[in-house]
C-alpha atoms as a PDB file:
ATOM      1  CA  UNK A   1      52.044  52.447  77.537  1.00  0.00           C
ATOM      2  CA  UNK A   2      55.550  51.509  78.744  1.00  0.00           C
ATOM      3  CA  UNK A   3      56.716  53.220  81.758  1.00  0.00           C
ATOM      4  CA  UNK A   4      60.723  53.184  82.852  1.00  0.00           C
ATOM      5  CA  UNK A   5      60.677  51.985  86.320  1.00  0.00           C
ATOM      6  CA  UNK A   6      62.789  53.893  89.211  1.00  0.00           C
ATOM      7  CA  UNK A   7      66.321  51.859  90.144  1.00  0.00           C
ATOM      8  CA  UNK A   8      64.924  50.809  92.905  1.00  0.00           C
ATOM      9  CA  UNK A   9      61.836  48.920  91.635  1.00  0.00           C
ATOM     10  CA  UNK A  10      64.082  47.491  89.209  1.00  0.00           C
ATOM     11  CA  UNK A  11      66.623  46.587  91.620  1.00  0.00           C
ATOM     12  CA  UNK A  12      63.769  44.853  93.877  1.00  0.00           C
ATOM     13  CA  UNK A  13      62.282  43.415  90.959  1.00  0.00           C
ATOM     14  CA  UNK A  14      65.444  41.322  89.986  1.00  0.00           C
ATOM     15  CA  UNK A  15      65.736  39.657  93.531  1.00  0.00           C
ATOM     16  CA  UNK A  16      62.004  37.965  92.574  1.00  0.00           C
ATOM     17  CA  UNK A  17      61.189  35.289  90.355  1.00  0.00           C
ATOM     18  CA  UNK A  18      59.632  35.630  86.641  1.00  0.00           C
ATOM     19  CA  UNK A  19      56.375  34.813  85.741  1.00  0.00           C
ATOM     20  CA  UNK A  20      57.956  33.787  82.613  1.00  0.00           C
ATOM     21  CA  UNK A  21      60.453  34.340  79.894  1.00  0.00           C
ATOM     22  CA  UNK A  22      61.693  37.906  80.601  1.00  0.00           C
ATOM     23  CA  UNK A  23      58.495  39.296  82.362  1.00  0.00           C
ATOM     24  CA  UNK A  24      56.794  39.462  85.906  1.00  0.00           C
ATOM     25  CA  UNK A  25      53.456  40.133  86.597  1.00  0.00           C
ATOM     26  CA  UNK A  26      52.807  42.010  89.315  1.00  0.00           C
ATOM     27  CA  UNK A  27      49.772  44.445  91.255  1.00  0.00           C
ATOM     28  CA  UNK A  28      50.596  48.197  91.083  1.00  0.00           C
ATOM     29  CA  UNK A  29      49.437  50.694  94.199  1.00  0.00           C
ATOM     30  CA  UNK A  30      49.365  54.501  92.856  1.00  0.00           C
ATOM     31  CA  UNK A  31      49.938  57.236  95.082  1.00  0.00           C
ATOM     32  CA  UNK A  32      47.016  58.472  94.494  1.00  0.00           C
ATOM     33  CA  UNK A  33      45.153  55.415  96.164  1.00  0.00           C
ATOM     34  CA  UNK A  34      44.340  53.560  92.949  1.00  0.00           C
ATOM     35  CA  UNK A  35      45.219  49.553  92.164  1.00  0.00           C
ATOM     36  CA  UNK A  36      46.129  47.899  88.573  1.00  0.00           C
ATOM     37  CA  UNK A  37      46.080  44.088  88.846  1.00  0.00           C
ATOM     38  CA  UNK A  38      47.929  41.205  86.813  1.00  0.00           C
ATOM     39  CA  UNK A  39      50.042  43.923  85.317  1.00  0.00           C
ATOM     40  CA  UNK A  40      53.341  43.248  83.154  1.00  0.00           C
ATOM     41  CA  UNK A  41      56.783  44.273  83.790  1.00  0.00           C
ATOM     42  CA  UNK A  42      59.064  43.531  81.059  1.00  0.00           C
ATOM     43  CA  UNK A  43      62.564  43.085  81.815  1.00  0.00           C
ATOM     44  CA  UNK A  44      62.443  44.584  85.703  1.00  0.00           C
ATOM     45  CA  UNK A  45      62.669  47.610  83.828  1.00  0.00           C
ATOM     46  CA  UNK A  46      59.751  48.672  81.799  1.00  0.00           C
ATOM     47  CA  UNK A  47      55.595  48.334  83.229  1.00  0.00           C
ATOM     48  CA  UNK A  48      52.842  48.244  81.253  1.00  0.00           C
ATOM     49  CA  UNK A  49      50.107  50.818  81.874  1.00  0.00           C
ATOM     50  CA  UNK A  50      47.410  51.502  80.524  1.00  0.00           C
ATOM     51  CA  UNK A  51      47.514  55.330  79.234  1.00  0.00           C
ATOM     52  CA  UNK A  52      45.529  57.039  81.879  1.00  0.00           C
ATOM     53  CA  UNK A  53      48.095  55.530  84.661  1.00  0.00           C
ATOM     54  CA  UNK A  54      51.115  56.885  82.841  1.00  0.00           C
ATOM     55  CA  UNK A  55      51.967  59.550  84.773  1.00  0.00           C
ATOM     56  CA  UNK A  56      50.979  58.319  88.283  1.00  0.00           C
ATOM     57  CA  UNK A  57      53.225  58.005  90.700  1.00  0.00           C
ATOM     58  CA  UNK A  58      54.236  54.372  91.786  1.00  0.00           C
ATOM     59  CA  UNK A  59      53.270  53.716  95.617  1.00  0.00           C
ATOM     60  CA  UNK A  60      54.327  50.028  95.655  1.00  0.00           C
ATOM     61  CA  UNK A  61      54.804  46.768  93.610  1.00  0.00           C
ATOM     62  CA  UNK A  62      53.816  43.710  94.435  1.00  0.00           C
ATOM     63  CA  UNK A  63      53.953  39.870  92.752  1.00  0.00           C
ATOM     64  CA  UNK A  64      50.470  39.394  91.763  1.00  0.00           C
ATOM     65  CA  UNK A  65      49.387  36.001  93.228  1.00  0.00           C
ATOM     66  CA  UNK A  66      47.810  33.365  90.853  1.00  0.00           C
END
């Protein structure tokens, strides 16, 4: 599922580089303790979760390292 990402993920987001054409990847830290790695943002504005992690609250964003 696509998730809209706050301003200021998206703002931070746009100061990095892409991964490729029009996407990032990054790692994703939920408030709630939990990790997603090698995940997609589209755009610095949308993040691909999967559909259990939709609602979660996003504790930090990071450039996932290759």
């Amino acid at each position: 599922m696509r998730v809209h990402l706050d301003q200021h993920w998206k703002t931070w987001l746009l100061q990095l580089p892409e991964s490729g054409m029009g996407y990032q990847r990054v790692d994703v830290s939920l408030a709630d303790g939990r990790e997603l790695k090698d995940v997609p943002v589209f755009n610095a504005e949308e993040v691909e979760l999967p559909d259990e992690f939709a609602h979660a609250r996003i504790k930090d964003l990071r450039l996932h390292a290759a």
